[in-house]
Protein backbone atom coordinates (compact mmCIF):
# COMPACT_ATOMS: atom_id res chain seq x y z
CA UNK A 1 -2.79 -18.35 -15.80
CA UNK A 2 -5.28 -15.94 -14.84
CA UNK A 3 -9.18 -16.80 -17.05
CA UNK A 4 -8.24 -13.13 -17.88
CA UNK A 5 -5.38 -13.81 -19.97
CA UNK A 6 -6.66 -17.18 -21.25
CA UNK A 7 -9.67 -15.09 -23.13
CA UNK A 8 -8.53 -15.21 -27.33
CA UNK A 9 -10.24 -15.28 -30.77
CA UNK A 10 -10.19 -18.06 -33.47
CA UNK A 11 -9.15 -16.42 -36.68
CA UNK A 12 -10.16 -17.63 -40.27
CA UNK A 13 -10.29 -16.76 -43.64
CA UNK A 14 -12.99 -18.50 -46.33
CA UNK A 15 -14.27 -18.18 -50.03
CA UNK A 16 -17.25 -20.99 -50.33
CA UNK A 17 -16.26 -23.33 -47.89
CA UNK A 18 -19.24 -22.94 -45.93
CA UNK A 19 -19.48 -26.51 -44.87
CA UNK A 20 -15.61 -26.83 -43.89
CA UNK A 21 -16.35 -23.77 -41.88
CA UNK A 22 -19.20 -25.16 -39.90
CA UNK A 23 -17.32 -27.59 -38.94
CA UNK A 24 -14.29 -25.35 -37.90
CA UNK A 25 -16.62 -23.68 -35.53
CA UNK A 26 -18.24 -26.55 -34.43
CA UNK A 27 -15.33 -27.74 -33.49
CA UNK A 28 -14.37 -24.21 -31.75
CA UNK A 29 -17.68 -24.55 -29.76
CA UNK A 30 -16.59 -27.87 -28.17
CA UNK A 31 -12.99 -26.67 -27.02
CA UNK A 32 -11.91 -27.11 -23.49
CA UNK A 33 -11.09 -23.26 -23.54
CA UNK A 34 -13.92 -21.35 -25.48
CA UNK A 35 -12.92 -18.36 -27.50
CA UNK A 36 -13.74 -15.18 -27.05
CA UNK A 37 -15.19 -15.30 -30.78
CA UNK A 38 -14.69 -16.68 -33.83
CA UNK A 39 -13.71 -13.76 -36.45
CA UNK A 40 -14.40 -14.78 -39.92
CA UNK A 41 -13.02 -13.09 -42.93
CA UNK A 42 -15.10 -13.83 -46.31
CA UNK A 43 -13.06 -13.35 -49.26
CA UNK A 44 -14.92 -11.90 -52.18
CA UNK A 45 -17.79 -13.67 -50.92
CA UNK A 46 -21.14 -12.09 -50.02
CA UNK A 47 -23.51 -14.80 -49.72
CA UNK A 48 -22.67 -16.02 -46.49
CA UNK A 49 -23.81 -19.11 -45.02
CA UNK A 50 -25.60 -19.40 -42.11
CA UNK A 51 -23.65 -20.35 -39.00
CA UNK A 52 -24.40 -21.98 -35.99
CA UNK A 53 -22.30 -21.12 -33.22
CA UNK A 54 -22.89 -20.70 -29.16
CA UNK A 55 -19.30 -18.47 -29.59
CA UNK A 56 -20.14 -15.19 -30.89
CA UNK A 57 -18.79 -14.75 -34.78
CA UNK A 58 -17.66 -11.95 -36.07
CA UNK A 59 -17.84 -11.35 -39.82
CA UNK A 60 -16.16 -9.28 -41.88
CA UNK A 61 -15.81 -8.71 -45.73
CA UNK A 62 -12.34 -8.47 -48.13
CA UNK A 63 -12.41 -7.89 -51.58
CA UNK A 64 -9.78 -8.80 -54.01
CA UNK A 65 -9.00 -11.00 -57.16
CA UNK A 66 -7.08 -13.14 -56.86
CA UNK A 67 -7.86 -14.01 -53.50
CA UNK A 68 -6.38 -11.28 -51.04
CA UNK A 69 -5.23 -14.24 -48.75
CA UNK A 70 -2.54 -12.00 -46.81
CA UNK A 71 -5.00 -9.14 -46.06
CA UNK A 72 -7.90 -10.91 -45.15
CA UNK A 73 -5.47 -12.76 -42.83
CA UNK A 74 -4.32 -8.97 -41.35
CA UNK A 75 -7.86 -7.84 -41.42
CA UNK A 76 -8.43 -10.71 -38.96
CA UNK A 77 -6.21 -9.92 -36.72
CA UNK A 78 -7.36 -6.00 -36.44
CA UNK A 79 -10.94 -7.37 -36.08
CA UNK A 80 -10.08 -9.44 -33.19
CA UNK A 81 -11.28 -7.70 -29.61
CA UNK A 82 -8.91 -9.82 -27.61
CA UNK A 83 -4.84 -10.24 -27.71
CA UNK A 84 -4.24 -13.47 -27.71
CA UNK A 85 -4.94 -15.05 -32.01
CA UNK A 86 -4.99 -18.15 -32.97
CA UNK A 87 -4.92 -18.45 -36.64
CA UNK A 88 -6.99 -21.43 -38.27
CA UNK A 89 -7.20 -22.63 -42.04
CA UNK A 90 -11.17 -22.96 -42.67
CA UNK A 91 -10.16 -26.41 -43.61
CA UNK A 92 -8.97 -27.18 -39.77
CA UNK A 93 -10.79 -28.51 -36.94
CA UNK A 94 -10.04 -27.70 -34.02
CA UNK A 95 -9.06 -30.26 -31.47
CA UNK A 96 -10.57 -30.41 -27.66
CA UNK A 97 -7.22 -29.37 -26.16
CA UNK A 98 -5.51 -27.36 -28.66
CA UNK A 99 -6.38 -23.52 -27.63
CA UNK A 100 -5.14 -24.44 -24.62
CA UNK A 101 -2.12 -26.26 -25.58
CA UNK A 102 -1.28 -22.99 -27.84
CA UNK A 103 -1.63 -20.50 -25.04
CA UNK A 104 0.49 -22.39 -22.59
CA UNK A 105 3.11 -22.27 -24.97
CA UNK A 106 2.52 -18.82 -25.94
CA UNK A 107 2.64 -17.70 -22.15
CA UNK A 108 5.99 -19.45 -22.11
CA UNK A 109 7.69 -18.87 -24.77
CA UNK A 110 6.12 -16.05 -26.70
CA UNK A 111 5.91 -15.69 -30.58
CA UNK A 112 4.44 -17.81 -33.20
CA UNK A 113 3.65 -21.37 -31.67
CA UNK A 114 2.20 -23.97 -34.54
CA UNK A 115 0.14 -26.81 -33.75
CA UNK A 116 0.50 -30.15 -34.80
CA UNK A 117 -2.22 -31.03 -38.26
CA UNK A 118 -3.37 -34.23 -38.81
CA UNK A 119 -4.98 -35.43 -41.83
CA UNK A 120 -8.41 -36.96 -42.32
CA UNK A 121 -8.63 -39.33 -45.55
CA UNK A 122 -12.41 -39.00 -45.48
CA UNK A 123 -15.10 -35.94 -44.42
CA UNK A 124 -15.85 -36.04 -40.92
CA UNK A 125 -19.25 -37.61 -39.70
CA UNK A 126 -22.06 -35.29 -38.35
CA UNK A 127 -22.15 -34.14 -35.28
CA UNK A 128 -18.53 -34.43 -34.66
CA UNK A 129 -16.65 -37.23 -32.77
CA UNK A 130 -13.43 -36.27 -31.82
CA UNK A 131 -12.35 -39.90 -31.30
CA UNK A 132 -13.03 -40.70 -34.49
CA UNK A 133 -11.51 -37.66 -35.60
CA UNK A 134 -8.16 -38.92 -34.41
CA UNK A 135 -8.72 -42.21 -35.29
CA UNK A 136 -9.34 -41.56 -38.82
CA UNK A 137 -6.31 -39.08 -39.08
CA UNK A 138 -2.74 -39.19 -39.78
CA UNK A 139 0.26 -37.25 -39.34
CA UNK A 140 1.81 -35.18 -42.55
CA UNK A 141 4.89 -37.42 -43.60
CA UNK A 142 6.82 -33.97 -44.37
CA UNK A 143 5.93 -32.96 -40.78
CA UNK A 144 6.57 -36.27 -38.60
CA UNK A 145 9.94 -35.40 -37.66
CA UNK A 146 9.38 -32.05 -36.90
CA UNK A 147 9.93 -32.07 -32.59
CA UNK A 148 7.76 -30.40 -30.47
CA UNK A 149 9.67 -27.75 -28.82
CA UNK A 150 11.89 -24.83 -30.27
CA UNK A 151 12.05 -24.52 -34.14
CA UNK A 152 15.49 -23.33 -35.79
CA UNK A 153 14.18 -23.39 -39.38
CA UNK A 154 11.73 -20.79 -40.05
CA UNK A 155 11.25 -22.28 -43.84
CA UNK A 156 9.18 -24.95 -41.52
CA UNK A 157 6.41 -22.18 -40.78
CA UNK A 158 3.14 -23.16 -41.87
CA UNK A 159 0.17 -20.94 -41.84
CA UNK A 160 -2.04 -23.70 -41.47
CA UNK A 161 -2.69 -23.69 -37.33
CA UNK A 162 -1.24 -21.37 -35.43
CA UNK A 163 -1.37 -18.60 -32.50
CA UNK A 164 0.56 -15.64 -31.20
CA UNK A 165 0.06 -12.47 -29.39
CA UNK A 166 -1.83 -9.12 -31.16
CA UNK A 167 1.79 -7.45 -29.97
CA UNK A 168 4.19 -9.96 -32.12
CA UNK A 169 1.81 -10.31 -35.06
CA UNK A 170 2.52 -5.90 -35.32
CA UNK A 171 6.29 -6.82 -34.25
CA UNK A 172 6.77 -8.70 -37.47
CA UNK A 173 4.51 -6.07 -39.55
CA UNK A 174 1.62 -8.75 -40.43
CA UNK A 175 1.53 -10.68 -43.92
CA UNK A 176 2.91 -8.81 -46.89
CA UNK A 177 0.07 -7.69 -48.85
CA UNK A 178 2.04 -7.89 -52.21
CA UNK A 179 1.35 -11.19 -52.09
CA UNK A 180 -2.33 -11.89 -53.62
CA UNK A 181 -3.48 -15.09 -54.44
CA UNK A 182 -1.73 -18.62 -53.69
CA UNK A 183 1.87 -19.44 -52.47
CA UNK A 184 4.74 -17.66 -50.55
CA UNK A 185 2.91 -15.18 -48.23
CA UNK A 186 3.54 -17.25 -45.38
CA UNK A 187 7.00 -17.95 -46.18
CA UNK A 188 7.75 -14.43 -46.33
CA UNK A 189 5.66 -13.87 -42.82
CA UNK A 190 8.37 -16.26 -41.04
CA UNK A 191 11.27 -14.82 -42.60
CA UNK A 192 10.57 -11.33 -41.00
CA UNK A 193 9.49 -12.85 -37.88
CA UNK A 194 12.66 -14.67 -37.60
CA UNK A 195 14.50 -11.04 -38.06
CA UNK A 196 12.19 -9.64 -35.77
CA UNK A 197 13.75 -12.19 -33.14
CA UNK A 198 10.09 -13.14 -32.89
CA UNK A 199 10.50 -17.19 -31.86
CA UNK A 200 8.89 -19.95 -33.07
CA UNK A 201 7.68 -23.20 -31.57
CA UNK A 202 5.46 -26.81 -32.42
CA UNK A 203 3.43 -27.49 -29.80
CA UNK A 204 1.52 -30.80 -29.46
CA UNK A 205 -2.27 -29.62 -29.68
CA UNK A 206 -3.95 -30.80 -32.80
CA UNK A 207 -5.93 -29.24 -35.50
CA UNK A 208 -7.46 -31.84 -38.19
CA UNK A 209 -7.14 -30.91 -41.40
CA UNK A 210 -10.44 -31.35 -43.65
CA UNK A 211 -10.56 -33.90 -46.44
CA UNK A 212 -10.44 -32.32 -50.00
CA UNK A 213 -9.85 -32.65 -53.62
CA UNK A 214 -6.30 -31.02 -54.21
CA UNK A 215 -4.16 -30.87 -57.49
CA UNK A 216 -0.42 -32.27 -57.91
CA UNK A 217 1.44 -30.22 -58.83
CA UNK A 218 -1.07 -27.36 -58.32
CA UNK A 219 -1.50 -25.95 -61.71
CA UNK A 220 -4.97 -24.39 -60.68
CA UNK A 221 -2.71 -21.72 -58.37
CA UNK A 222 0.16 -21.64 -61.73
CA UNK A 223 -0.41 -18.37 -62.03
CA UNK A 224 -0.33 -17.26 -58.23
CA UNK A 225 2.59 -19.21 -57.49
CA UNK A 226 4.44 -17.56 -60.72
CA UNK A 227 3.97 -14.04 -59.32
CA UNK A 228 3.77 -14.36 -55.49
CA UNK A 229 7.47 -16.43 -56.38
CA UNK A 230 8.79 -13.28 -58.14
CA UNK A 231 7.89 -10.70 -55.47
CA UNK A 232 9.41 -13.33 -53.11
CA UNK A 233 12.39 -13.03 -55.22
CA UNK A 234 12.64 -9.30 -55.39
CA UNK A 235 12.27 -9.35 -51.82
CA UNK A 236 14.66 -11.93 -50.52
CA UNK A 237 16.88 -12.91 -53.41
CA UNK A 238 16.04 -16.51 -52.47
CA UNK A 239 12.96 -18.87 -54.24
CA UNK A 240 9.99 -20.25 -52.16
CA UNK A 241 7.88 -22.82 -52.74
CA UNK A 242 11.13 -24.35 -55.11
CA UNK A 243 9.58 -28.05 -55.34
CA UNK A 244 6.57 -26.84 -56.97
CA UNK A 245 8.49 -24.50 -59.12
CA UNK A 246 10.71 -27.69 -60.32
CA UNK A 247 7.56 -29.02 -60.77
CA UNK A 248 6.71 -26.66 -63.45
CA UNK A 249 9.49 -26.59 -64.98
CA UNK A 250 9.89 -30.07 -65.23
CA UNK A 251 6.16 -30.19 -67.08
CA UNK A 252 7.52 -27.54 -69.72
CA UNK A 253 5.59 -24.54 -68.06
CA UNK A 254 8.36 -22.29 -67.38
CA UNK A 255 12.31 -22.03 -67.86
CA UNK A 256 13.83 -21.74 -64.43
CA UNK A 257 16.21 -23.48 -61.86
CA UNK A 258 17.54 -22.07 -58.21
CA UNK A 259 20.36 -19.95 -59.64
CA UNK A 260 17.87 -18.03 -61.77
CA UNK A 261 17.09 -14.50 -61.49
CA UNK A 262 13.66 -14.75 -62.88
CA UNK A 263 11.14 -17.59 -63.76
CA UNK A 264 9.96 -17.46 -67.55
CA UNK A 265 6.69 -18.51 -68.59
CA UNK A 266 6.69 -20.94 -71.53
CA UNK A 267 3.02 -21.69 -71.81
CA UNK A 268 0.44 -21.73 -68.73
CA UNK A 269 -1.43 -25.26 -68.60
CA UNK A 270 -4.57 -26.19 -70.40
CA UNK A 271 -7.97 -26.61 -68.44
CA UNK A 272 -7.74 -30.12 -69.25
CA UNK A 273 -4.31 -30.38 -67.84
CA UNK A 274 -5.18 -28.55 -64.91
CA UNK A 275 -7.98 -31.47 -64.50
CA UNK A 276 -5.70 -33.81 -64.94
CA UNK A 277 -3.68 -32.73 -61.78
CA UNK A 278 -6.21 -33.26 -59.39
CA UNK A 279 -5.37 -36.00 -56.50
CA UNK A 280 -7.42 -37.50 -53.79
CA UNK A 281 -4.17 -37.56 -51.76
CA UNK A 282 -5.03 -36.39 -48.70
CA UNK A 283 -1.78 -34.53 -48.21
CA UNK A 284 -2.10 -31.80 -51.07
């Protein structure tokens, strides 16, 4: 492959996670194939930490409440200067290998190639030690029998790490900005790409996901998942994201099940309930 074609951006989209970034593009700094640049979308954010970055960054501003996660995502892509994207949560760093594992695949087989996450339990140490990286990481049990290779089920997309081409990110149309806030945007992203005929691989390069409080179930998103679900609905006739739905349901928050045409909200869940949810498991 010609240096030519290997040149690409790291894409990423942030609201106060200027520490998780820095490490993001530290990480980016130390690949085995440096990017182009490093675009970074701040969401609502305008008090921007400072960076430190041999890669040239490229920042731009979204506004939006809730978080305009799908948009800042497409206003990524736009701002890129090269073709070839690889999209990174701010909460991923990026392993040695893995922009080059991505592109290989991409040159291959085209479309939406995902990498592989693993999981720290605990922050990473300063400066960063990618053996210890992998060492203290693990593999998401949802995810560990997922094969490297050609993916059938496009429900298995996850925004989290991934790259494709400028051309098949405007093939499937970008991410639907109806969605705003948490929950279903990406779901809804694979589902046109899969009737685009745009493919969709796992390839073996790693991102490590960043250690971080979550919630379980996430009742501090409720009321994005609520309404991102419906337009899903409207959209698709089908439910996303139907284990956390259960899970409200289940707690009294809403009346619904899978043959419903609509989710009803009962009551939304108290601050201290919403406290109450959060986990230290590393897999939220």
């Amino acid at each position: 492959m010609a240096a030519k074609a290997m040149s690409y951006s790291v894409l990423t989209i942030t609201h106060g996670r200027g520490d998780r970034l820095a490490n993001l593009i530290a990480g980016a700094n130390q690949s085995s194939l440096v990017p182009a640049e490093i675009v970074v979308v701040f969401m609502s954010q305008r008090d921007e930490p400072k960076l430190e970055s041999t890669v040239p960054v490229r920042r731009v501003h979204v506004e939006g409440e809730p978080l305009p996660l799908a948009a800042a995502r497409n206003l990524a892509a736009t701002s890129a200067s090269t073709n070839t994207l690889i999209f990174l949560d701010v909460d991923c760093i990026p392993a040695r290998d893995l922009a080059r594992v991505l592109i290989g695949s991409i040159a291959t087989n085209g479309g939406i190639v995902m990498a592989t996450p693993r999981y720290l339990r605990e922050p990473p140490t300063i400066p960063l030690c990618f053996d210890d990286l992998h060492l203290g990481s693990v593999e998401h049990p949802g995810r560990s029998k997922l094969a490297v290779g050609p993916v059938a089920d496009y429900n298995a997309f996850w925004s989290l790490c991934f790259g494709m081409t400028g051309d098949d990110f405007s093939k499937v149309g970008g991410f639907d900005t109806d969605y705003a806030g948490y929950g279903a945007e990406d779901t809804d992203f694979a589902r046109r790409a899969q009737r685009a005929s745009v493919p969709l691989h796992l390839a073996s390069g790693v991102a490590y996901h960043q250690f971080h409080q979550t919630h379980r179930p996430p009742l501090n998103h409720f009321e994005d998942i609520v309404r991102n679900a419906k337009v899903f609905f409207r959209k698709w006739q089908a439910w996303p994201m139907e284990g956390w739905l259960r899970q409200f349901n289940a707690g009294g928050y809403i009346a619904w099940d899978t043959g419903a045409s609509d989710i009803m909200v009962l009551r939304r869940p108290t601050d201290l309930e919403i406290a109450a949810s959060r986990s230290d498991d590393a897999f939220g």
